[in-house]
C-alpha atoms as a PDB file:
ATOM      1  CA  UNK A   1       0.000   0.000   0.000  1.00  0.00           C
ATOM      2  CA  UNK A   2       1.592   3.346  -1.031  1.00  0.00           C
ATOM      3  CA  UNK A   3      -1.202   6.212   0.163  1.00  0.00           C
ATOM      4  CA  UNK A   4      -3.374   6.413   2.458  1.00  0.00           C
ATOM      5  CA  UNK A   5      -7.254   8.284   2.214  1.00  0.00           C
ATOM      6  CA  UNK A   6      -8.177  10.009   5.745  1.00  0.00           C
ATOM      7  CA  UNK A   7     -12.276  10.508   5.290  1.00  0.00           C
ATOM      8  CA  UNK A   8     -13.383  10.653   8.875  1.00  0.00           C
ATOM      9  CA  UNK A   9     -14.379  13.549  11.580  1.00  0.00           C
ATOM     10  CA  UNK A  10     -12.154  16.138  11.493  1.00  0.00           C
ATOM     11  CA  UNK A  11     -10.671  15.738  14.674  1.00  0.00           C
ATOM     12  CA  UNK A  12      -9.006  12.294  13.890  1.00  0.00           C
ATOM     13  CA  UNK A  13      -7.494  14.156  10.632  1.00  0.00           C
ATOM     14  CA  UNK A  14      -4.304  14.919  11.960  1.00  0.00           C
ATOM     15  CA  UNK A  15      -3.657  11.770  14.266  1.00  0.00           C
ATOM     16  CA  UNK A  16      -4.561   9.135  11.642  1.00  0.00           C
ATOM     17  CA  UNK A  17      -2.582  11.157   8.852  1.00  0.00           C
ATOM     18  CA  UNK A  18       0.483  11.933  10.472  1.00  0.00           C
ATOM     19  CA  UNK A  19       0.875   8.103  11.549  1.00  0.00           C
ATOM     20  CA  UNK A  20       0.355   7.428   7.903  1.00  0.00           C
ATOM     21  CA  UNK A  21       2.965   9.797   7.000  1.00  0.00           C
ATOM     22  CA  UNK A  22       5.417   8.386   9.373  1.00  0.00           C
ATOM     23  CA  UNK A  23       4.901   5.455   7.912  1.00  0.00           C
ATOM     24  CA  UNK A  24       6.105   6.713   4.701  1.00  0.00           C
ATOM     25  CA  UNK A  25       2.658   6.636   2.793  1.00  0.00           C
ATOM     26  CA  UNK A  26       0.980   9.682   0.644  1.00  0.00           C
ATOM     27  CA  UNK A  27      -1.892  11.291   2.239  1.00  0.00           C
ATOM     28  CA  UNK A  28      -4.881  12.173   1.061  1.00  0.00           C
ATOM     29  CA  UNK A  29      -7.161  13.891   3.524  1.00  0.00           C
ATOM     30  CA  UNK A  30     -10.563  15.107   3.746  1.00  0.00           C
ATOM     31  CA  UNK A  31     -11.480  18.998   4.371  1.00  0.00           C
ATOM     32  CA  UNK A  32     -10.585  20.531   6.572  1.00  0.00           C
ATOM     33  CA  UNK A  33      -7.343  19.462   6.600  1.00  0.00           C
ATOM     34  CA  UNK A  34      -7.145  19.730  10.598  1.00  0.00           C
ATOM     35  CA  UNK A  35      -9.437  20.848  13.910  1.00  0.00           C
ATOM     36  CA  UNK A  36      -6.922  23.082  14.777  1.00  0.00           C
ATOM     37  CA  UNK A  37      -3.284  25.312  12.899  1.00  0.00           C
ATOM     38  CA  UNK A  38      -0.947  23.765  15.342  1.00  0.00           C
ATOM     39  CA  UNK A  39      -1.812  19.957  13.888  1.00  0.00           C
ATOM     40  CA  UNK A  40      -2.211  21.775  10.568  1.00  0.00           C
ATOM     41  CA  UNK A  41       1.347  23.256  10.607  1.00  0.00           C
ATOM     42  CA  UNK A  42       2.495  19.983  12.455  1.00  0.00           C
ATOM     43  CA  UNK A  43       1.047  18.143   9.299  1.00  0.00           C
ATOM     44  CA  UNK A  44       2.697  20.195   6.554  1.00  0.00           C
ATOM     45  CA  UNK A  45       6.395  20.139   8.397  1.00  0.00           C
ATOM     46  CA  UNK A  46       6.105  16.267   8.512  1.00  0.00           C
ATOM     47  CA  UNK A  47       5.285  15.607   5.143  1.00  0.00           C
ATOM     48  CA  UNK A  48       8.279  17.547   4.025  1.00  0.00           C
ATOM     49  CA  UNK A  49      10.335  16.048   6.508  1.00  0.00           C
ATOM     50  CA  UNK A  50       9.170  12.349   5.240  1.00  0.00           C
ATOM     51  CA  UNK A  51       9.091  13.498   1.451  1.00  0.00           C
ATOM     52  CA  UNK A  52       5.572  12.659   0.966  1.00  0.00           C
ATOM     53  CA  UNK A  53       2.694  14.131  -0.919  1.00  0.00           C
ATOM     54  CA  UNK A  54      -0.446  15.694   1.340  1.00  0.00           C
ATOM     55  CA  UNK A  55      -3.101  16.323  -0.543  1.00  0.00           C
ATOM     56  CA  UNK A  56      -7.047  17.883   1.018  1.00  0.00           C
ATOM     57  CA  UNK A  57      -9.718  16.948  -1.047  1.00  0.00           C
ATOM     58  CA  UNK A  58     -11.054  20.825  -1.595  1.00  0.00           C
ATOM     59  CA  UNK A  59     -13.448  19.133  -4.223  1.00  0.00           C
ATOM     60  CA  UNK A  60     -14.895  21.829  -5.508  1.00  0.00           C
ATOM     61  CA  UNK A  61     -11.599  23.094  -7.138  1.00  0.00           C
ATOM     62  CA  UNK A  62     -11.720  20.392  -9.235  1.00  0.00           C
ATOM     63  CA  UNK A  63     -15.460  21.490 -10.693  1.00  0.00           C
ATOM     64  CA  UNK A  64     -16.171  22.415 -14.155  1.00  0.00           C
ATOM     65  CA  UNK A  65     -17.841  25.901 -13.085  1.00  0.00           C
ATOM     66  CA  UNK A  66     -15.224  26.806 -10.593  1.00  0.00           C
ATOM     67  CA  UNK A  67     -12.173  26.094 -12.887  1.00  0.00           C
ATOM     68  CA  UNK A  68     -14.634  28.103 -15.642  1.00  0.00           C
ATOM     69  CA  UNK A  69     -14.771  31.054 -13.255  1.00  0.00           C
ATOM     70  CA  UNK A  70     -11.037  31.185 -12.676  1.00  0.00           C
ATOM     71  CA  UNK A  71     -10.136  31.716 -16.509  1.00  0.00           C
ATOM     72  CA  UNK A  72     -12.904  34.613 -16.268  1.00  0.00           C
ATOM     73  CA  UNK A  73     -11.090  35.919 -13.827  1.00  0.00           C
ATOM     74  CA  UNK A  74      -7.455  35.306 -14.748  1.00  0.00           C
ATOM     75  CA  UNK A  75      -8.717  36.782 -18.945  1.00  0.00           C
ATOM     76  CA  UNK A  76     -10.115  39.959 -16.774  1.00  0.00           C
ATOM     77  CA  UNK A  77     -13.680  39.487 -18.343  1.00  0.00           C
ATOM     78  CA  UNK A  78     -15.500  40.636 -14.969  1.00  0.00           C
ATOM     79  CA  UNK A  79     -13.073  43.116 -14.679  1.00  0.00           C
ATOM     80  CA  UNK A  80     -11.993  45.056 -11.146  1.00  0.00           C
ATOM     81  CA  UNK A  81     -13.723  42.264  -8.258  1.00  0.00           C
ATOM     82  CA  UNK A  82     -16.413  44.160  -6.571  1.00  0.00           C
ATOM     83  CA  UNK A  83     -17.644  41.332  -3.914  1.00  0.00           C
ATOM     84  CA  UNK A  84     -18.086  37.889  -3.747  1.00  0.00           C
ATOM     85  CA  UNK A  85     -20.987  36.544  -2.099  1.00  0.00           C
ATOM     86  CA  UNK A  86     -21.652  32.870  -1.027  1.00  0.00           C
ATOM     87  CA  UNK A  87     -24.935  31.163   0.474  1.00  0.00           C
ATOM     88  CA  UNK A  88     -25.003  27.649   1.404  1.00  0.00           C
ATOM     89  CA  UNK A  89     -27.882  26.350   3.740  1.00  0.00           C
ATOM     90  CA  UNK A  90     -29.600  23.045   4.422  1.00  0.00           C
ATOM     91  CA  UNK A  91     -31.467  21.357   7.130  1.00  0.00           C
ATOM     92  CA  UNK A  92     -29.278  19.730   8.897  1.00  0.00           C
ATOM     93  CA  UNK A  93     -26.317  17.508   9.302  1.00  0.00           C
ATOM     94  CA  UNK A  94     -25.220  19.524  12.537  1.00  0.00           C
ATOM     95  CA  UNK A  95     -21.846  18.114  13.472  1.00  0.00           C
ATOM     96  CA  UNK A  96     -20.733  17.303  16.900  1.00  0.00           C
ATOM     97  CA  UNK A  97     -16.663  18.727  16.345  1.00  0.00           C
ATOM     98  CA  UNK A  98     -17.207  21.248  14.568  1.00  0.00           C
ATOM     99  CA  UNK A  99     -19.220  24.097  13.839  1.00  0.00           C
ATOM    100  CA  UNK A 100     -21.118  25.263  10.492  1.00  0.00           C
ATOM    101  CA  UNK A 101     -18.489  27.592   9.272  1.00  0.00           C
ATOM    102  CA  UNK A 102     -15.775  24.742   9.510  1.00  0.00           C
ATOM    103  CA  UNK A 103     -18.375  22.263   7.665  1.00  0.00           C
ATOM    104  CA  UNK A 104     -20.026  24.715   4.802  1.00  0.00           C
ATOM    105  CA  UNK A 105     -18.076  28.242   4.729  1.00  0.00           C
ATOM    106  CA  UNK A 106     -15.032  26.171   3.974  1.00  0.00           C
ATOM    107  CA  UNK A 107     -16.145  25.581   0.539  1.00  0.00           C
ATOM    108  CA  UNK A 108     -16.117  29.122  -0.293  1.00  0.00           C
ATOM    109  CA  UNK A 109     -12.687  29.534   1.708  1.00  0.00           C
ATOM    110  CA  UNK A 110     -11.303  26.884  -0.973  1.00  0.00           C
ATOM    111  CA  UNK A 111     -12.504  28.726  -3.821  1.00  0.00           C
ATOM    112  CA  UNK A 112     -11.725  31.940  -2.947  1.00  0.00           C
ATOM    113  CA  UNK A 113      -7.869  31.028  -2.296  1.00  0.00           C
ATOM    114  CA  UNK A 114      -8.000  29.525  -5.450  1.00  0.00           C
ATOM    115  CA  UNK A 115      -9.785  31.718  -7.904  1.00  0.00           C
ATOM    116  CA  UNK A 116      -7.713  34.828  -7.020  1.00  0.00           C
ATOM    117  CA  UNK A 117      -4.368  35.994  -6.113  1.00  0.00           C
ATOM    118  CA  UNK A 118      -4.780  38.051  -3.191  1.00  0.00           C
ATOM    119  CA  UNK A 119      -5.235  36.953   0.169  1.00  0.00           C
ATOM    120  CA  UNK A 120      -7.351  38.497   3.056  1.00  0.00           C
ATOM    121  CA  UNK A 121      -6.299  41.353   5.285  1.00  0.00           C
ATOM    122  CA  UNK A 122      -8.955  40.684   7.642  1.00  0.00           C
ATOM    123  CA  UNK A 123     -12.351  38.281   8.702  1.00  0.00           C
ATOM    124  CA  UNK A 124     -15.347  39.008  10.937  1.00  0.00           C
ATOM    125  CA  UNK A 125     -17.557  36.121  11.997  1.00  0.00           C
ATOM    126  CA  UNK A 126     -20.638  36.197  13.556  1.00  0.00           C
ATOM    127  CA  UNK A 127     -22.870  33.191  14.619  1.00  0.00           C
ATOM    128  CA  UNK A 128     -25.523  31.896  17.026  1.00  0.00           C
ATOM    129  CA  UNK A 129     -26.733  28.237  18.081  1.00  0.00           C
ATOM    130  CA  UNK A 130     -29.974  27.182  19.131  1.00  0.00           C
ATOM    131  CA  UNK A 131     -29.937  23.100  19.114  1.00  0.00           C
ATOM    132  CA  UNK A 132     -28.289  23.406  22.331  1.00  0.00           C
ATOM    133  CA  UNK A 133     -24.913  21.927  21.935  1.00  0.00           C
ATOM    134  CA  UNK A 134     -23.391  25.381  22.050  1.00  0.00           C
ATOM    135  CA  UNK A 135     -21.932  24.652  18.138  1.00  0.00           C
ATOM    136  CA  UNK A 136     -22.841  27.505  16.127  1.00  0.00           C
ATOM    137  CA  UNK A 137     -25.205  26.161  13.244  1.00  0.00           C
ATOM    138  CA  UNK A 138     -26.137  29.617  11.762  1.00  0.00           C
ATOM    139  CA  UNK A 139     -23.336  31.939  10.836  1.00  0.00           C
ATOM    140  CA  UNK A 140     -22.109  34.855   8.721  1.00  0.00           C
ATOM    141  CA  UNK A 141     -17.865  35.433   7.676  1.00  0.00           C
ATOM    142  CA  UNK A 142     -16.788  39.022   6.304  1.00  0.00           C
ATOM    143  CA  UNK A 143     -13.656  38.680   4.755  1.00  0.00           C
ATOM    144  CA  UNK A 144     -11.660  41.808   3.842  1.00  0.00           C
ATOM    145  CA  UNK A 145      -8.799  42.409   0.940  1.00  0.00           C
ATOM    146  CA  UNK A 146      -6.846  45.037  -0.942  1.00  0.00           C
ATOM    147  CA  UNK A 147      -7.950  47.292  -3.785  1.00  0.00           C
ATOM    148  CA  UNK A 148     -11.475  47.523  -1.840  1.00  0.00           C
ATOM    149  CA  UNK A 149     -12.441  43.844  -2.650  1.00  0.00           C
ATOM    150  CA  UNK A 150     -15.040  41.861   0.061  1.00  0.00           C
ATOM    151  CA  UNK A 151     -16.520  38.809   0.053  1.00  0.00           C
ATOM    152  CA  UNK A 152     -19.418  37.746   2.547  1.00  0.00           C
ATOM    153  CA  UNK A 153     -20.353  33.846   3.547  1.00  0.00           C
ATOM    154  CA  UNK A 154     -23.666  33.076   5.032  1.00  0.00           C
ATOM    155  CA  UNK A 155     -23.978  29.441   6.247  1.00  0.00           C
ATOM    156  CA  UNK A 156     -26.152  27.530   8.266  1.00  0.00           C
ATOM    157  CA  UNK A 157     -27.491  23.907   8.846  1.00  0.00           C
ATOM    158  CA  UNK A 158     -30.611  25.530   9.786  1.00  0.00           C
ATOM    159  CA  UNK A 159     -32.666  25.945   6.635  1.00  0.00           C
ATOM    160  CA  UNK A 160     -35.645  24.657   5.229  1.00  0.00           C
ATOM    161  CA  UNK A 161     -34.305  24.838   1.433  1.00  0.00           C
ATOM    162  CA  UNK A 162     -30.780  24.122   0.379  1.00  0.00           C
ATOM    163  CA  UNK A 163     -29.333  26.616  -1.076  1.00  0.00           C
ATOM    164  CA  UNK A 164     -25.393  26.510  -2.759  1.00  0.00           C
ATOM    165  CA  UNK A 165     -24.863  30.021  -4.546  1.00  0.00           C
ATOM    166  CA  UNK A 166     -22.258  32.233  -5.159  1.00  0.00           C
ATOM    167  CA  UNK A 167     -22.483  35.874  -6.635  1.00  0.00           C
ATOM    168  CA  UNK A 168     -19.211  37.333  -8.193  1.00  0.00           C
ATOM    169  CA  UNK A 169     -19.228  40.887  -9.231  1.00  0.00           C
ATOM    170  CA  UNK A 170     -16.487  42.716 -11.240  1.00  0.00           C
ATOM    171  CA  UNK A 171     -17.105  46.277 -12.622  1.00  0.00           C
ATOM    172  CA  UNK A 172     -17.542  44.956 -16.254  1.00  0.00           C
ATOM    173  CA  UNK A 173     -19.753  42.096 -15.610  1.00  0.00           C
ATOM    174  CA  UNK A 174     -20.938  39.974 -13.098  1.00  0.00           C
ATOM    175  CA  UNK A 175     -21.774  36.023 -12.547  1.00  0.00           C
ATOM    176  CA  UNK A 176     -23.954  33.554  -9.983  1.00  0.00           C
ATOM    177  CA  UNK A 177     -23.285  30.145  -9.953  1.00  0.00           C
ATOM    178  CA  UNK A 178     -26.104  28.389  -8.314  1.00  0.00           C
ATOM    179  CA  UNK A 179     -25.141  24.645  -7.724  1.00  0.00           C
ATOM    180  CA  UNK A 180     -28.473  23.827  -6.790  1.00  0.00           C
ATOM    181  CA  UNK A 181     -29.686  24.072 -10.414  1.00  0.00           C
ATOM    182  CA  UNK A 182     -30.386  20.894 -12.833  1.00  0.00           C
ATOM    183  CA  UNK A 183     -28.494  22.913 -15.393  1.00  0.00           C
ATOM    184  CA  UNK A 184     -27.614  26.431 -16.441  1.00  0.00           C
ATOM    185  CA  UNK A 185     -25.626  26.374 -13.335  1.00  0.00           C
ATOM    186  CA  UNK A 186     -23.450  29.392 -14.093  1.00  0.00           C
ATOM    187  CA  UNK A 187     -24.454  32.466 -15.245  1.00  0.00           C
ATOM    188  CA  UNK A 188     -22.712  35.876 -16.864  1.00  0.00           C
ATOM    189  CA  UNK A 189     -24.691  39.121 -16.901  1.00  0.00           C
ATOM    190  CA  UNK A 190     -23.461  42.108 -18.908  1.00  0.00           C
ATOM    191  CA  UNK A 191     -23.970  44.347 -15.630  1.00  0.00           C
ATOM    192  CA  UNK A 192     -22.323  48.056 -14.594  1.00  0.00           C
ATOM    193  CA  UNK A 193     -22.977  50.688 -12.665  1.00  0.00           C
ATOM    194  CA  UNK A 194     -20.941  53.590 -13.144  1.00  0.00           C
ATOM    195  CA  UNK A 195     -20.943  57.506 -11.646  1.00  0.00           C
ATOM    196  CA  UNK A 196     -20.028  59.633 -14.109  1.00  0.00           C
ATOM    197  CA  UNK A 197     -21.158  64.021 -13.710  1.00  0.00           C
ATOM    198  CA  UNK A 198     -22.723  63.417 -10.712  1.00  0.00           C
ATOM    199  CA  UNK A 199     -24.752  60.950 -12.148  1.00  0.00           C
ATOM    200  CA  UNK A 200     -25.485  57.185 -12.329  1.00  0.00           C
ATOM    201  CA  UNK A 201     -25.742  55.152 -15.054  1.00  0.00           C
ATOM    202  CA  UNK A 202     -26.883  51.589 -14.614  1.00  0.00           C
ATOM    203  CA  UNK A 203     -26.432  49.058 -17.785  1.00  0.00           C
ATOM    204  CA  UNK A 204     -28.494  46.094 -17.462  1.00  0.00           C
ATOM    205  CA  UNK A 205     -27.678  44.247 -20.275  1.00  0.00           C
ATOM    206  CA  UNK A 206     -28.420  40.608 -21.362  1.00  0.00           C
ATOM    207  CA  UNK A 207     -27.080  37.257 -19.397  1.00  0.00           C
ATOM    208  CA  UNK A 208     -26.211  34.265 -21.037  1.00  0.00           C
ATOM    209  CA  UNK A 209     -25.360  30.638 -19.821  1.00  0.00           C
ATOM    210  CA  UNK A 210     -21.906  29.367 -19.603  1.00  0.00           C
ATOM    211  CA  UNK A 211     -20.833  25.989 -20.732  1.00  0.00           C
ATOM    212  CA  UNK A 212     -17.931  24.223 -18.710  1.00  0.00           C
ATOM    213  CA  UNK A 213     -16.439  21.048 -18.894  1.00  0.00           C
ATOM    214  CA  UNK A 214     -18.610  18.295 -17.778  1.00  0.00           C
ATOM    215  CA  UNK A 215     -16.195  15.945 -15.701  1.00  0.00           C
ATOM    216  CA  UNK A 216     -16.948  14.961 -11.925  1.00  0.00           C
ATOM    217  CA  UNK A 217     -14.803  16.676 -10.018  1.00  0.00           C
ATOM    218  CA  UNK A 218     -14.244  14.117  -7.366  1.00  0.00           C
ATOM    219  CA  UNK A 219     -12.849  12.091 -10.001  1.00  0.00           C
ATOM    220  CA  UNK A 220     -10.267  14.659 -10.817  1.00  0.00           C
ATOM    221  CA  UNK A 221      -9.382  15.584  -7.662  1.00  0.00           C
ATOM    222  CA  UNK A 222      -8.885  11.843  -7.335  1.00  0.00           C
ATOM    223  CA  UNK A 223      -6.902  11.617 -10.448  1.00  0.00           C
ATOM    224  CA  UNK A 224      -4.250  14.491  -9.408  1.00  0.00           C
ATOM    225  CA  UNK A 225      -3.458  13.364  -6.214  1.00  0.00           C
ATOM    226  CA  UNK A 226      -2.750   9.868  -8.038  1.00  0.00           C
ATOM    227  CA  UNK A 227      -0.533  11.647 -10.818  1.00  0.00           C
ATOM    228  CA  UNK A 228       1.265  13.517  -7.754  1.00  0.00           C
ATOM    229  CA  UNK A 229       1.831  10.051  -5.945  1.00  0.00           C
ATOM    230  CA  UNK A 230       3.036   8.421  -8.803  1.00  0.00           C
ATOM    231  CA  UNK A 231       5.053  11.787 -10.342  1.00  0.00           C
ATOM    232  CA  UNK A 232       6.113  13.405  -7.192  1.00  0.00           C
ATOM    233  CA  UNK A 233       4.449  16.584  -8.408  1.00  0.00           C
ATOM    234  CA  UNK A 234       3.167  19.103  -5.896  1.00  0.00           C
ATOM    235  CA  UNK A 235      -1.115  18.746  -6.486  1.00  0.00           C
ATOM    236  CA  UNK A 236      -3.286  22.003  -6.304  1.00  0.00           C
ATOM    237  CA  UNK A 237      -4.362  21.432  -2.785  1.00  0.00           C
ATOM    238  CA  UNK A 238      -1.362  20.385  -0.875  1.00  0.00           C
ATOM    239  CA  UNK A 239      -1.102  20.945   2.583  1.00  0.00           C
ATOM    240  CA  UNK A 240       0.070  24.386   1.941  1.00  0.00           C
ATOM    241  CA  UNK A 241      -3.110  24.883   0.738  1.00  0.00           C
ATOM    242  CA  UNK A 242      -4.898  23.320   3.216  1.00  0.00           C
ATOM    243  CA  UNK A 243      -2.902  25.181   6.261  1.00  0.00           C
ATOM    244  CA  UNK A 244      -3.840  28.472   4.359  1.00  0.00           C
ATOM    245  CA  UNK A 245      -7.892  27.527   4.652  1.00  0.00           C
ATOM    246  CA  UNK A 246      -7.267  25.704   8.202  1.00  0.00           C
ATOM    247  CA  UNK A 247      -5.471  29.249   9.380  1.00  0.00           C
ATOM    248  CA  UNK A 248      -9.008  31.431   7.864  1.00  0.00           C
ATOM    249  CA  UNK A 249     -11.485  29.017  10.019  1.00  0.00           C
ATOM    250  CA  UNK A 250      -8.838  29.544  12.770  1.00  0.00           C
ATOM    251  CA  UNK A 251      -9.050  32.861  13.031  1.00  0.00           C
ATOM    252  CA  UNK A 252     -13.000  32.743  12.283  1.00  0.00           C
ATOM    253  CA  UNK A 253     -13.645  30.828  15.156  1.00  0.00           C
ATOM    254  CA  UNK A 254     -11.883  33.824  17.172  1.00  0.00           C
ATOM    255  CA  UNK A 255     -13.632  35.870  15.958  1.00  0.00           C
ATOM    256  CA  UNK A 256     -17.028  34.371  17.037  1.00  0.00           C
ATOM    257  CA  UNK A 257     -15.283  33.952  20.680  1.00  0.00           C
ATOM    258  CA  UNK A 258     -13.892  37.558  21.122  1.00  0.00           C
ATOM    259  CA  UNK A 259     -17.075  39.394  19.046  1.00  0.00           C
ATOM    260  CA  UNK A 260     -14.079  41.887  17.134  1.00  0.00           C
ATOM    261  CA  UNK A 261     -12.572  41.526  13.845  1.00  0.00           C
ATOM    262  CA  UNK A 262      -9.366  39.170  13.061  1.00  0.00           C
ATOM    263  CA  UNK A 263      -6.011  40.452  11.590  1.00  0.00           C
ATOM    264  CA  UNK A 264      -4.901  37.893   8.728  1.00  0.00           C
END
């Protein structure tokens, strides 16, 4: 056996994949990577040490409309990022180790990472329970970044629809993809608003749906970390990756504790 797959609760992430590392398998582990950035960083410095791949299945990274929206992005057709804005609730599963934000808003953590360059300044996180295991199921991340770019989560495992959407607006155009959909998941509208004398002038122009490749993206998130076993290549998500997303829930969950906003 040459790798190991970690798909449990978070909290036995880091013990069962750092005793697979030591014994000099490749890891592939589940999101998020770790329950807390000490086993996180502990995780990343031993699979150097031992020369082995660690991989987090961020599976969404691997999904037709997400790698679609990051050649929008890197080809400038939204233009300057405005806001990105994320809504994923369901009824339900609440999780006993974790809270909502570490289960759902780390989706949009992923993507975020991945679709663009910079990296947040700043988070504020605000979240209440009510099921009575003091685990927030309802919450609500602000995440700041340069050049006057947001991007706002809402998440909660306490909805009667399911809802997975995410609005990204540029000051050329804008997009929503809305995984909930059948089809015509992702969307472009020809969108601005712009002041010019004083004025504003809104352009509402036509949308139109955007086709993607049509591959299951567990299946090639599967398929890299097999080509980085087997090619000692570095895949998309290593654990650099997944310390980066582990360090943003980190700080989120501060955030809820202390009621203030979180330096990044």
């Amino acid at each position: 056996m040459r790798a190991v797959v970690v798909a449990t609760p978070v909290k036995n992430h880091y013990d069962l994949a750092s005793k697979a590392l030591i014994a000099g398998k490749d890891v592939l582990v589940e999101k998020p990577m770790t329950k807390t950035l000490s086993e996180a960083e502990k995780l990343v410095a031993l699979a150097k040490k031992q020369n082995k791949v660690l991989m987090v299945d961020h599976t969404f990274l691997f999904s037709g409309p997400v790698l679609k929206i990051k050649e929008l992005l890197q080809k400038k057709v939204l233009g300057n990022l405005w806001y990105y804005y994320a809504d994923r609730a369901n009824l339900g599963k609440l999780q006993k180790d974790v809270n909502v934000l570490w289960d759902l808003a780390v989706h949009d953590l992923s993507i975020l990472n991945f679709i663009q360059d910079n990296q947040p300044t700043s988070l504020l996180a605000r979240g209440s329970y009510h099921a009575g295991n003091e685990i927030e199921e309802i919450a609500g991340l602000v995440l700041t970044y340069p050049k006057n770019f947001f991007a706002y989560i809402n998440v909660s495992w306490l909805s009667p629809v399911k809802t997975r959407k995410i609005v990204l607006a540029g000051d050329k155009k804008m997009l929503v993809f809305d995984d909930a959909l059948s089809e015509g998941k992702l969307k472009i509208f020809n969108c601005q608003i712009k002041f010019q004398a004083n004025k504003v002038n809104y352009l509402n122009g036509d949308s139109q749906i955007l086709t993607y490749a049509d591959q299951e993206p567990l299946l090639n998130m599967a398929e890299q970390f097999i080509k980085a076993v087997s090619q000692n290549k570095r895949p998309l998500t290593d654990g650099h990756f997944g310390l980066a997303v582990v360090k943003q829930l980190t700080a989120a969950n501060k955030s809820l504790l202390t009621n203030r906003p979180i330096k990044l």
